[in-house]
Protein backbone atom coordinates (compact mmCIF):
# COMPACT_ATOMS: atom_id res chain seq x y z
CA UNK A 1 26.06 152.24 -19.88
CA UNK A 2 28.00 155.20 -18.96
CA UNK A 3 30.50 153.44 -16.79
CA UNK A 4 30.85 150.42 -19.14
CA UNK A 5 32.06 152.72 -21.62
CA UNK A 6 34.45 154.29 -19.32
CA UNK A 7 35.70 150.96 -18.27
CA UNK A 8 35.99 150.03 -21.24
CA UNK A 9 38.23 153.34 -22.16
CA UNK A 10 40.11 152.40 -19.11
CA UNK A 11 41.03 148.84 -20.46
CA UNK A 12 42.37 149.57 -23.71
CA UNK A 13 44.41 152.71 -22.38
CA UNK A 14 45.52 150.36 -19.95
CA UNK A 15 47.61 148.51 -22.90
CA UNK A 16 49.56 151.56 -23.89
CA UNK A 17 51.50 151.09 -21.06
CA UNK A 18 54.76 149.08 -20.52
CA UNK A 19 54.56 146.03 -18.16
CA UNK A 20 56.29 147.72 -15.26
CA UNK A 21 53.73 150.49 -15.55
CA UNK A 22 50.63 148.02 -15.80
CA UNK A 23 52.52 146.45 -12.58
CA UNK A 24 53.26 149.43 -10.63
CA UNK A 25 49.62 151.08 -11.57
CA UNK A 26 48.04 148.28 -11.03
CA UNK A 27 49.68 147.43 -7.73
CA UNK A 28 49.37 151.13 -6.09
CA UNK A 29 46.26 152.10 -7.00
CA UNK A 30 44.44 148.50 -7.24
CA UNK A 31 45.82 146.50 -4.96
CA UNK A 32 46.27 149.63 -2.49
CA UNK A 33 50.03 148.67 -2.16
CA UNK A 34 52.60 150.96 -1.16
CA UNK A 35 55.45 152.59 -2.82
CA UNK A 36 58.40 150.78 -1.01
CA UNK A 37 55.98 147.51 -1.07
CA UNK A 38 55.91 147.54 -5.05
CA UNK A 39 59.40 148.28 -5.20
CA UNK A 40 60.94 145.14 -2.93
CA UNK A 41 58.00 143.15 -5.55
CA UNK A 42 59.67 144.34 -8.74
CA UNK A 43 63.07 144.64 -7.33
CA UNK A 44 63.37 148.12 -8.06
CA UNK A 45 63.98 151.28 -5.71
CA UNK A 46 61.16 153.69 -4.83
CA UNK A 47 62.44 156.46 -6.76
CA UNK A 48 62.04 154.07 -9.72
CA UNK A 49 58.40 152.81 -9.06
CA UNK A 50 57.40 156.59 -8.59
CA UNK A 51 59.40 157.63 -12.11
CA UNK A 52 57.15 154.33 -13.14
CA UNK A 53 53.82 155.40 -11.71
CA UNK A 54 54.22 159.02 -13.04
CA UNK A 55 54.66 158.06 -16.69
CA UNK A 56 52.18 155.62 -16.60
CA UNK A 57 49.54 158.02 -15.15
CA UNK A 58 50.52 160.36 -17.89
CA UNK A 59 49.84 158.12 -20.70
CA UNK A 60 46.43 157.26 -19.54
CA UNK A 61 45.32 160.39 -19.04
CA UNK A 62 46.96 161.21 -22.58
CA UNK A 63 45.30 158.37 -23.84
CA UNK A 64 41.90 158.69 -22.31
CA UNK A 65 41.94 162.51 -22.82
CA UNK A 66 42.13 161.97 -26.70
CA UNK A 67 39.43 159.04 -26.39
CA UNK A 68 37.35 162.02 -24.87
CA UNK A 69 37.90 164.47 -28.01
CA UNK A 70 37.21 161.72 -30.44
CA UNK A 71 40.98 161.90 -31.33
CA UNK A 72 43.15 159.19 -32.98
CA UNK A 73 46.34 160.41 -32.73
């Protein structure tokens, strides 16, 4: 029950997120692909994916941190 909930956390935090960061996270951390894999992909650098990856993380854990508290906002 536990995890279902948490999945199901997962999944809607997951559509706060542009495209490219649904690509890139899912990719990396997924898929297990690399950096310089995703980037030759999406046709973007590595520097780029990374910038990416990073502000995707951060809204999830933004978003899943206020689904925590109960928050809305």
């Amino acid at each position: 029950m536990v995890k279902l909930l948490v999945e199901q956390n997962v999944r809607a935090a997951f559509f706060h997120l542009t495209p490219d960061q649904r690509q890139v996270i899912f990719l990396r951390f997924i898929e297990g692909w690399k950096h310089k894999e995703i980037a030759k992909a999406i046709d973007k650098s590595v520097g780029a994916v990374k910038s990416i990856q990073k502000r995707g993380l951060s809204i999830l854990q933004k978003k899943l941190i206020l689904e925590k508290d109960g928050s809305d906002g």
